[in-house]
PDB file of N, CA and C in Angstrom:
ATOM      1  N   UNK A   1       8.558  10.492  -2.360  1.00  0.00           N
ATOM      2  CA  UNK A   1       7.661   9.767  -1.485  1.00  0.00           C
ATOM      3  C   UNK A   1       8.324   8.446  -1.111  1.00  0.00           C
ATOM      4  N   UNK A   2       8.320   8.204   0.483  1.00  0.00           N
ATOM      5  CA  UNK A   2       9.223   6.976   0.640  1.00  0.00           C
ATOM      6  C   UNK A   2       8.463   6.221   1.500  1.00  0.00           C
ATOM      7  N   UNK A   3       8.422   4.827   0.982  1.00  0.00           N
ATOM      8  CA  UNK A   3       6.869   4.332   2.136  1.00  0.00           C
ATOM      9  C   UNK A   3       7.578   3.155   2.693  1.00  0.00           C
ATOM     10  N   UNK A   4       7.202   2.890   4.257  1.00  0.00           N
ATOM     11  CA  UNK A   4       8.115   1.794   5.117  1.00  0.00           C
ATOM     12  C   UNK A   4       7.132   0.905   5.286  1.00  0.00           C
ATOM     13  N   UNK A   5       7.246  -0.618   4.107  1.00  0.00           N
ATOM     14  CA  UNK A   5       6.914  -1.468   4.987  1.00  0.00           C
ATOM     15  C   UNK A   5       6.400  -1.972   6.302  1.00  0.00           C
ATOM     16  N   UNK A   6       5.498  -1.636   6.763  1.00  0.00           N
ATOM     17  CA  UNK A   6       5.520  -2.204   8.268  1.00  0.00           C
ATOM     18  C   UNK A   6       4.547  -3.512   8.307  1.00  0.00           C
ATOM     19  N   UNK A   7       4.527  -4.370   8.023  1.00  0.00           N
ATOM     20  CA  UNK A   7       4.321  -5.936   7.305  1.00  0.00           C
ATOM     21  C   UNK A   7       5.208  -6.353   6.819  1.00  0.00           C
ATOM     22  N   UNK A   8       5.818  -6.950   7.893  1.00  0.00           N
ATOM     23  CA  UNK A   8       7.612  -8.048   7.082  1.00  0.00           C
ATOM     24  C   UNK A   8       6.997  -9.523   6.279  1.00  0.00           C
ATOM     25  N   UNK A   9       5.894 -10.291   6.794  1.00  0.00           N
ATOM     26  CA  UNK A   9       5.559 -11.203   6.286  1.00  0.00           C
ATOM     27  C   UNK A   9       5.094 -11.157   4.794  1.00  0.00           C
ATOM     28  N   UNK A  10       4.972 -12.675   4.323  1.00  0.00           N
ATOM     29  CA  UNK A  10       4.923 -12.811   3.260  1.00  0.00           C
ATOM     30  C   UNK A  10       5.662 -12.508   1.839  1.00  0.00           C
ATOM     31  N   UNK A  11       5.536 -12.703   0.776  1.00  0.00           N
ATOM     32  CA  UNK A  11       5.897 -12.333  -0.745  1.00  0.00           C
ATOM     33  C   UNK A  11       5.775 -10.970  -0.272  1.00  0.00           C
ATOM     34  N   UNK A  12       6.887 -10.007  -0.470  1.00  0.00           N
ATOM     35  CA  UNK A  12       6.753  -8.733  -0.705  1.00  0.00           C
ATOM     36  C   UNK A  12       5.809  -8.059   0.559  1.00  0.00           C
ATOM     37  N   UNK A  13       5.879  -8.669   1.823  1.00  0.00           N
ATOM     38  CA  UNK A  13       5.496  -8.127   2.871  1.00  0.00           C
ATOM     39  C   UNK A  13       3.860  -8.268   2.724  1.00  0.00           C
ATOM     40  N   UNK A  14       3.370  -8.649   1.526  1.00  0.00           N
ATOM     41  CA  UNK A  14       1.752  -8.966   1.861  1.00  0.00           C
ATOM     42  C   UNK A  14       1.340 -10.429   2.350  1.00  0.00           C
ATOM     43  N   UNK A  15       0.569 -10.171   3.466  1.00  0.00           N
ATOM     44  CA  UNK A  15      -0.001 -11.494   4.200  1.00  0.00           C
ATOM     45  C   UNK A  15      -1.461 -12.194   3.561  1.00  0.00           C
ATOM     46  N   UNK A  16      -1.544 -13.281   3.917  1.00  0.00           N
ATOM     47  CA  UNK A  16      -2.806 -13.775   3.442  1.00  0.00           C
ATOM     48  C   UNK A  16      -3.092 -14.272   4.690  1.00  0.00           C
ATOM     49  N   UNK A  17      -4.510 -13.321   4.789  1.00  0.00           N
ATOM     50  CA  UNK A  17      -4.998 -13.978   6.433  1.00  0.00           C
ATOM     51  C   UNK A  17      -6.534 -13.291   6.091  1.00  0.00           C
ATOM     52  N   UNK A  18      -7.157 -14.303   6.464  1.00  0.00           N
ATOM     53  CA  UNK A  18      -9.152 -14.392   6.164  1.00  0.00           C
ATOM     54  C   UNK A  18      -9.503 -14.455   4.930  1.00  0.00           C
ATOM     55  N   UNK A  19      -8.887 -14.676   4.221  1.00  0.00           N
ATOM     56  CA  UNK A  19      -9.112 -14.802   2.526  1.00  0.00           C
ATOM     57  C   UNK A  19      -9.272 -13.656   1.819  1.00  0.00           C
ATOM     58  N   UNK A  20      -8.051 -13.019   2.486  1.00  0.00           N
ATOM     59  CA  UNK A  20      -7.679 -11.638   1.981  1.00  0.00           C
ATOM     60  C   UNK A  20      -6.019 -11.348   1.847  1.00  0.00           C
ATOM     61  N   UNK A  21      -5.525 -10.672   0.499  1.00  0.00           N
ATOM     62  CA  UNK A  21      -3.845 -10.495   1.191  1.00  0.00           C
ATOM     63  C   UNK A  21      -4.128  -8.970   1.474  1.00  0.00           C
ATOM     64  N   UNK A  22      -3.009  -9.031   2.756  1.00  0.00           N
ATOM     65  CA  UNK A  22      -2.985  -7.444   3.703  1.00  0.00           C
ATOM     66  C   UNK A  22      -1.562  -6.613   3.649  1.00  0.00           C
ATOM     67  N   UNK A  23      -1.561  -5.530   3.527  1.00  0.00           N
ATOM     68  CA  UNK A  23      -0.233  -5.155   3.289  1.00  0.00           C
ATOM     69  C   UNK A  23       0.252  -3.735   4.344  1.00  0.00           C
ATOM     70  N   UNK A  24       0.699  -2.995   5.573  1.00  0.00           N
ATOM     71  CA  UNK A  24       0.489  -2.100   5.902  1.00  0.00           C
ATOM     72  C   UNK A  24       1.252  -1.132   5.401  1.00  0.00           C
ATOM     73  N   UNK A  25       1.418   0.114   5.122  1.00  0.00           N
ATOM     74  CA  UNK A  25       2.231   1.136   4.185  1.00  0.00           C
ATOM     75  C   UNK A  25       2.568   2.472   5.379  1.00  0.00           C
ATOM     76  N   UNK A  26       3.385   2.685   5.524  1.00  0.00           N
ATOM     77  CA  UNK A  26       3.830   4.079   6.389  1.00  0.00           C
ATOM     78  C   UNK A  26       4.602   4.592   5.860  1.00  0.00           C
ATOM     79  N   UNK A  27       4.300   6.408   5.741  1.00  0.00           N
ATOM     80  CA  UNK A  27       4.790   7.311   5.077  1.00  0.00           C
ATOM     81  C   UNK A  27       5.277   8.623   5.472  1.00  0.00           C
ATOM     82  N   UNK A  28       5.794   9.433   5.311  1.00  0.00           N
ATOM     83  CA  UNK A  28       6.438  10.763   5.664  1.00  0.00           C
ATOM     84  C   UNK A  28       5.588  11.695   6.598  1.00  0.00           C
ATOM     85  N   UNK A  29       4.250  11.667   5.609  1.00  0.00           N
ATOM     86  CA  UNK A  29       3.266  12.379   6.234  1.00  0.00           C
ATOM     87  C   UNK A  29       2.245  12.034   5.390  1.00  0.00           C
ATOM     88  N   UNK A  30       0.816  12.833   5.886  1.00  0.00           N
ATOM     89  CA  UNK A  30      -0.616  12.480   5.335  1.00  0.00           C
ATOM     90  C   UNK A  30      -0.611  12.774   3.815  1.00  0.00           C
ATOM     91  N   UNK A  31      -0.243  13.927   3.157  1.00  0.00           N
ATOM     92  CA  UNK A  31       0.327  14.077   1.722  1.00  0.00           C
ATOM     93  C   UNK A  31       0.601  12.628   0.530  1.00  0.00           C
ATOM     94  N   UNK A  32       1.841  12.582   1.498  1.00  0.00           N
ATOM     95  CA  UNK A  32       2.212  11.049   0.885  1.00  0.00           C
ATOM     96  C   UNK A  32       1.280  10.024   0.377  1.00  0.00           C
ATOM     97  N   UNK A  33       0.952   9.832   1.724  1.00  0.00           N
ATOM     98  CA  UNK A  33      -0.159   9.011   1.824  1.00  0.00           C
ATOM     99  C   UNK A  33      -1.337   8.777   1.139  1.00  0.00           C
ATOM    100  N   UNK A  34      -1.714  10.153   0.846  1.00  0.00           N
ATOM    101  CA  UNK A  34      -2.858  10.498   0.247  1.00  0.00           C
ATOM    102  C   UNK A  34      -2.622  10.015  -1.162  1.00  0.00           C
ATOM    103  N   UNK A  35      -1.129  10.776  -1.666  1.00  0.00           N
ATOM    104  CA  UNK A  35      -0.644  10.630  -3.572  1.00  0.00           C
ATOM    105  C   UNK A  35      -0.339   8.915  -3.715  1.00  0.00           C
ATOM    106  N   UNK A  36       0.149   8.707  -2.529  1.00  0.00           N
ATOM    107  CA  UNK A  36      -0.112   6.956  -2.652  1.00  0.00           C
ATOM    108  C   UNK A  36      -1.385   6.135  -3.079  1.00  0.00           C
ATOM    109  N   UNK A  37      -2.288   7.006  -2.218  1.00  0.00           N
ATOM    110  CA  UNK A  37      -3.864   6.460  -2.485  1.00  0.00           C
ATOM    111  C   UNK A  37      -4.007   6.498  -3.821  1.00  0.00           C
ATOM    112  N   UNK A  38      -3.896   7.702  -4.463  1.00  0.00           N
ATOM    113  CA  UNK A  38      -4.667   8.118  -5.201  1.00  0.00           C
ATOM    114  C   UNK A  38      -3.806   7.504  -6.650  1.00  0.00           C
ATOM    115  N   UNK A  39      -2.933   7.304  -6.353  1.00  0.00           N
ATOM    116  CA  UNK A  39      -1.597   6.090  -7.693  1.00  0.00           C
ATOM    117  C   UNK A  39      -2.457   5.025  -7.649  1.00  0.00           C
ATOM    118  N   UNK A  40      -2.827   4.122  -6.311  1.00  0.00           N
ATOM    119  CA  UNK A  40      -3.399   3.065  -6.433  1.00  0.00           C
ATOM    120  C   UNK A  40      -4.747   3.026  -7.015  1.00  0.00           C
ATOM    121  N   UNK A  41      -5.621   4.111  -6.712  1.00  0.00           N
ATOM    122  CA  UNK A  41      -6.468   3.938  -7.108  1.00  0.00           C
ATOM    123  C   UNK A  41      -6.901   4.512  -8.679  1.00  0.00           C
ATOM    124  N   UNK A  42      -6.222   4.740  -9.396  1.00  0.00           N
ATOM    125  CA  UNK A  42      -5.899   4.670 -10.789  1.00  0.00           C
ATOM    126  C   UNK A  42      -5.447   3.337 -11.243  1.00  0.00           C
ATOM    127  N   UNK A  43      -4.965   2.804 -10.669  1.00  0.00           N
ATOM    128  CA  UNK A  43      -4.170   1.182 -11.209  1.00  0.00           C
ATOM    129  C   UNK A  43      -5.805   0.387 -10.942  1.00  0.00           C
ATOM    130  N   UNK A  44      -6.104   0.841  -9.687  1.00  0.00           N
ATOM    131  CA  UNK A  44      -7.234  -0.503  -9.607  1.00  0.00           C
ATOM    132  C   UNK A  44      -8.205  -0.007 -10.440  1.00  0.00           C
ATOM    133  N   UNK A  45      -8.626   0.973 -10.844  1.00  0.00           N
ATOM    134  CA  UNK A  45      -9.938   1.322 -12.237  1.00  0.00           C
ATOM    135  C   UNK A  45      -9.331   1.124 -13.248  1.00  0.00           C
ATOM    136  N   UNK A  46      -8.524   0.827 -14.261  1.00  0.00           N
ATOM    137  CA  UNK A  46      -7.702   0.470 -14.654  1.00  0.00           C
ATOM    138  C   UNK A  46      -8.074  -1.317 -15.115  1.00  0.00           C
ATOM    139  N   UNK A  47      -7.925  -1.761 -13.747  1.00  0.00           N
ATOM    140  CA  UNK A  47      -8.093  -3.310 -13.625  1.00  0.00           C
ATOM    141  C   UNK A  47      -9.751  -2.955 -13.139  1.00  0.00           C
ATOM    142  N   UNK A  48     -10.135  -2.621 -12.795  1.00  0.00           N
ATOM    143  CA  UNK A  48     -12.005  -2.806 -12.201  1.00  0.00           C
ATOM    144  C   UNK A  48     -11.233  -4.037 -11.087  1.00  0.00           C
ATOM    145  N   UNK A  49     -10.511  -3.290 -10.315  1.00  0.00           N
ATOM    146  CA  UNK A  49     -10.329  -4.070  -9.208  1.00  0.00           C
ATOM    147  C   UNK A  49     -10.411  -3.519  -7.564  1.00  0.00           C
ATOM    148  N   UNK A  50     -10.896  -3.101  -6.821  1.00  0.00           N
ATOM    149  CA  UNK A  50     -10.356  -1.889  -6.072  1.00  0.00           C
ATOM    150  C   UNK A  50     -10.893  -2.786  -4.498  1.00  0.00           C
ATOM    151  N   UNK A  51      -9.320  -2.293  -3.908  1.00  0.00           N
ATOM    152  CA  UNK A  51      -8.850  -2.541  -2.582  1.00  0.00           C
ATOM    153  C   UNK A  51     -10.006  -1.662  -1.580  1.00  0.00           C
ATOM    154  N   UNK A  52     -10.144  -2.417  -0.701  1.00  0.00           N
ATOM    155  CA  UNK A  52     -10.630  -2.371   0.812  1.00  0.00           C
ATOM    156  C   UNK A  52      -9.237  -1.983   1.703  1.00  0.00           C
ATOM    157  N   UNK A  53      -9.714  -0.652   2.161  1.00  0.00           N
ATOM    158  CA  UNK A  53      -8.076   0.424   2.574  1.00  0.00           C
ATOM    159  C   UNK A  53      -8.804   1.693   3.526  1.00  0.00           C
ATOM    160  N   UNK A  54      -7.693   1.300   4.421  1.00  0.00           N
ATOM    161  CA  UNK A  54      -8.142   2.617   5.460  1.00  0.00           C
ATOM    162  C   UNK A  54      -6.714   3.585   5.406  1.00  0.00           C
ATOM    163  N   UNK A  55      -7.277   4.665   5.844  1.00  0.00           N
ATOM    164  CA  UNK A  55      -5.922   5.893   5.773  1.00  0.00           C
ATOM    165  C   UNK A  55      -5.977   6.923   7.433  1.00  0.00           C
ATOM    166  N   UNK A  56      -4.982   6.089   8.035  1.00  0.00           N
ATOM    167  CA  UNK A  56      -4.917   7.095   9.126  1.00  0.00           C
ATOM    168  C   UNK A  56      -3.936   7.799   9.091  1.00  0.00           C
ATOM    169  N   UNK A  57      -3.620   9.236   9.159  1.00  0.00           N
ATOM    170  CA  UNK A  57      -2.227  10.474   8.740  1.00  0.00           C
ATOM    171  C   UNK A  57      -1.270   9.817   7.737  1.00  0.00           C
ATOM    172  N   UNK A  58      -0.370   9.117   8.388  1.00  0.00           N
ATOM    173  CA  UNK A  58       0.510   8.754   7.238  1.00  0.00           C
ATOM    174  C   UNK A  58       0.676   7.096   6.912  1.00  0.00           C
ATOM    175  N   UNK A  59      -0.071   6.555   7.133  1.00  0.00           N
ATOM    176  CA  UNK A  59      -0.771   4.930   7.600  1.00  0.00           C
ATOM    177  C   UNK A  59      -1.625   4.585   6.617  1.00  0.00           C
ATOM    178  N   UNK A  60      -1.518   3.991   5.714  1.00  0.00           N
ATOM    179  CA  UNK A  60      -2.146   3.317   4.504  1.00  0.00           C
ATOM    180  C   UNK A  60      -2.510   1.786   4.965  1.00  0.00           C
ATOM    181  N   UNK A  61      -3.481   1.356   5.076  1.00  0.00           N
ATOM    182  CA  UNK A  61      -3.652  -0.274   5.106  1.00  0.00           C
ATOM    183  C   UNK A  61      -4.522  -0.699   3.880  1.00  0.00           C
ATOM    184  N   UNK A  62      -4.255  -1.731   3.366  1.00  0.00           N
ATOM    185  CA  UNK A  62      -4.713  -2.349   2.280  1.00  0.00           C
ATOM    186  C   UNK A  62      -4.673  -3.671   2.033  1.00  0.00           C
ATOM    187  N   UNK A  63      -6.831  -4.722   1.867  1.00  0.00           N
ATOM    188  CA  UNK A  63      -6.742  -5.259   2.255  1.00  0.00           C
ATOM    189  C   UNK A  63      -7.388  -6.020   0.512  1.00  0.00           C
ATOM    190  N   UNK A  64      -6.836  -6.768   0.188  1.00  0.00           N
ATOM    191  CA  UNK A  64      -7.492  -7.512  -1.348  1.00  0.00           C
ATOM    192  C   UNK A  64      -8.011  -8.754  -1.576  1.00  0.00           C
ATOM    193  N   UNK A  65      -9.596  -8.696  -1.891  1.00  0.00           N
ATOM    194  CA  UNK A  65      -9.680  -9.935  -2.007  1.00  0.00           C
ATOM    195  C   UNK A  65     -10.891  -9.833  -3.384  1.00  0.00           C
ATOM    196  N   UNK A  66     -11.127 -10.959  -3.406  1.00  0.00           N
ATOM    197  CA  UNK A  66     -12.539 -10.950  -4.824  1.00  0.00           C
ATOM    198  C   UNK A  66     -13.357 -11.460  -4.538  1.00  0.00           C
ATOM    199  N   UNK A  67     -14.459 -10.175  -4.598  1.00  0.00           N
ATOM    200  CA  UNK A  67     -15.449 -10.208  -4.291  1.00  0.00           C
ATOM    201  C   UNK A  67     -16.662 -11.281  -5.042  1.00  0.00           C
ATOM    202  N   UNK A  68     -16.381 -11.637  -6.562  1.00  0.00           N
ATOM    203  CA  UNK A  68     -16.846 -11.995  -7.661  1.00  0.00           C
ATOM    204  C   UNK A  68     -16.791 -13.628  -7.687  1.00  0.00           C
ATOM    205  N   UNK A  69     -15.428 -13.920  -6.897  1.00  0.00           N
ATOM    206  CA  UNK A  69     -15.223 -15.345  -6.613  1.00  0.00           C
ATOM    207  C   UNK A  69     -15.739 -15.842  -5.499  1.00  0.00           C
ATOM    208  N   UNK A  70     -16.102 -14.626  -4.618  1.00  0.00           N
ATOM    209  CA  UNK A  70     -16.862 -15.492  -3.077  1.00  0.00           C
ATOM    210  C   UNK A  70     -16.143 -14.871  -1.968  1.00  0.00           C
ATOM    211  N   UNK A  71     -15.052 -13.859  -2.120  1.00  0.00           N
ATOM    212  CA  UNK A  71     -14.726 -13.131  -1.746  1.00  0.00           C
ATOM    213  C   UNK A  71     -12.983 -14.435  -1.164  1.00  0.00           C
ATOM    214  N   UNK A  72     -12.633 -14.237  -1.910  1.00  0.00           N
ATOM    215  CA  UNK A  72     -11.418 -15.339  -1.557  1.00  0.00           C
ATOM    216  C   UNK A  72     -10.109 -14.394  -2.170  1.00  0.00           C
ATOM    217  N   UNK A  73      -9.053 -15.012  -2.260  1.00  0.00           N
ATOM    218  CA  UNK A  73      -7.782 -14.393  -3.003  1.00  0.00           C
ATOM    219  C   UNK A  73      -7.558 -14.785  -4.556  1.00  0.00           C
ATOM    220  N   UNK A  74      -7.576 -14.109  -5.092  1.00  0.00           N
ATOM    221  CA  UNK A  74      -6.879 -15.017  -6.469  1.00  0.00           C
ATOM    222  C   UNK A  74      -6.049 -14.029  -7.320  1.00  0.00           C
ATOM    223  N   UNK A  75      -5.979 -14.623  -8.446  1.00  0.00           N
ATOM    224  CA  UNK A  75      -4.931 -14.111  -9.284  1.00  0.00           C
ATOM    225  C   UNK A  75      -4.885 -12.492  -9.559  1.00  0.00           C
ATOM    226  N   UNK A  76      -6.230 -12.175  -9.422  1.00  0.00           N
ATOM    227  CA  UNK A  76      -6.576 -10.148  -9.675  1.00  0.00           C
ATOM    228  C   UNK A  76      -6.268 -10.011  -8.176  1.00  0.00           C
ATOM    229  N   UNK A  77      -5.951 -10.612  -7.648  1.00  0.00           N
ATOM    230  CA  UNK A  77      -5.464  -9.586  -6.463  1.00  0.00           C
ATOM    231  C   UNK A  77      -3.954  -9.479  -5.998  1.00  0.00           C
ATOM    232  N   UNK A  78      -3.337 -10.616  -6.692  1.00  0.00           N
ATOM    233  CA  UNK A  78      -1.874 -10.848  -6.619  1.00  0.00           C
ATOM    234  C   UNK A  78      -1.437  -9.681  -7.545  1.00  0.00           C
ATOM    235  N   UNK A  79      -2.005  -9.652  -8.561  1.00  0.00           N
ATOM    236  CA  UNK A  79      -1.693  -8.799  -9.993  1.00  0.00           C
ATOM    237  C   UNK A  79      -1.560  -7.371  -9.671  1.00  0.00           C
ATOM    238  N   UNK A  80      -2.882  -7.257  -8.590  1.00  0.00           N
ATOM    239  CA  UNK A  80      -3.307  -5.702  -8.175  1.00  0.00           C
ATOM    240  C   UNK A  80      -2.139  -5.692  -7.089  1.00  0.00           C
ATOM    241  N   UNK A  81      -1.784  -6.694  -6.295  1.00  0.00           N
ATOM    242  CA  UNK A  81      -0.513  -6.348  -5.287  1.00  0.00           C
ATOM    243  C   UNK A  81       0.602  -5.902  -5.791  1.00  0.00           C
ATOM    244  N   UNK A  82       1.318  -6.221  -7.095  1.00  0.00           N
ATOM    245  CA  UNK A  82       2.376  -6.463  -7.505  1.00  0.00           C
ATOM    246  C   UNK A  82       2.569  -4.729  -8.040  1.00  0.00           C
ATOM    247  N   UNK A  83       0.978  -4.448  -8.397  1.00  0.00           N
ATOM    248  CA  UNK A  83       1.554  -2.969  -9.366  1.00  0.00           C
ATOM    249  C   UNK A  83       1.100  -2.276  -7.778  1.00  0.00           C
ATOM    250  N   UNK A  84       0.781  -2.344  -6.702  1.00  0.00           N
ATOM    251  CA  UNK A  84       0.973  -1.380  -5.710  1.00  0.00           C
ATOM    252  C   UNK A  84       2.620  -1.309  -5.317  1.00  0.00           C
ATOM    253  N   UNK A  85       2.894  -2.656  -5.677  1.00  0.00           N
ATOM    254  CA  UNK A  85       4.103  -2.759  -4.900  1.00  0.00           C
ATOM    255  C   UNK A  85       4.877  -1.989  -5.590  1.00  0.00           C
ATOM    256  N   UNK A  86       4.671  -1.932  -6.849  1.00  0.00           N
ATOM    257  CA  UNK A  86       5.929  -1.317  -8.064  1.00  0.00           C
ATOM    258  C   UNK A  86       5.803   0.161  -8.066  1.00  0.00           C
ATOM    259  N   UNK A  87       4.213   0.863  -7.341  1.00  0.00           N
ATOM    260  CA  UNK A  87       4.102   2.094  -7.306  1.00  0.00           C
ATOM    261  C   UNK A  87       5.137   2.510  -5.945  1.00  0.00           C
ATOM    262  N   UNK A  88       5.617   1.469  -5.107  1.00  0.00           N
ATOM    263  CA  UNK A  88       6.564   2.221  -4.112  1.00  0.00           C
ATOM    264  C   UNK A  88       7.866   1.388  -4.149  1.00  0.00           C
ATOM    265  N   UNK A  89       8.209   0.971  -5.595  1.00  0.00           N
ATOM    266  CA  UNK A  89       9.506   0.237  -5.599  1.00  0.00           C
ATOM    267  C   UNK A  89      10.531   1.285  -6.130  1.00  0.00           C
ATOM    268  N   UNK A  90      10.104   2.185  -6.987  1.00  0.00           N
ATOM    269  CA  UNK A  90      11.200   3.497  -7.144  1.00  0.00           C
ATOM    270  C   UNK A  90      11.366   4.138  -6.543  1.00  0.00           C
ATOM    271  N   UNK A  91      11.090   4.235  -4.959  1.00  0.00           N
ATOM    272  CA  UNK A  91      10.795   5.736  -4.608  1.00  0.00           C
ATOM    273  C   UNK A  91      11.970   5.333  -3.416  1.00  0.00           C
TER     274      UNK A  91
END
């Protein structure tokens, strides 16, 4: 599974814009995409953290913020970025 960046900005291509960091993910095909989802969303139950994310064919968007703080950015969402990021740093 090989996923292309398409968000150059920021730390590791995630942006912080509306008091959210955003990251976009493009992949081979919908498959991918899907086993991508479904990695992340084991990491975020895991943390009781879980991303705001749409999936169009091979198009992952993912958007993090906390809800608990007022809905702003903080440290559980940097944390939750870092292990998405590491789920497509071997591949």
């Amino acid at each position: 599974m090989k996923a292309t960046n398409i968000s150059p900005l920021g730390v590791g291509g995630w942006e912080e814009k509306e008091n959210k960091l955003y990251k976009k993910f493009q992949f081979k095909n919908f498959s991918e995409a899907f086993a991508f989802m479904t990695r992340v969303a084991i990491e975020a139950e895991k943390m009781d953290h879980h991303p705001l994310w749409t999936n169009v064919y091979n198009t992952v968007e993912i958007w993090l913020n906390t809800h608990d703080a007022g809905d702003i950015v903080t440290d559980k969402d940097n944390k939750l970025s870092k292990k998405i990021d590491a789920l497509i740093a071997p591949l």
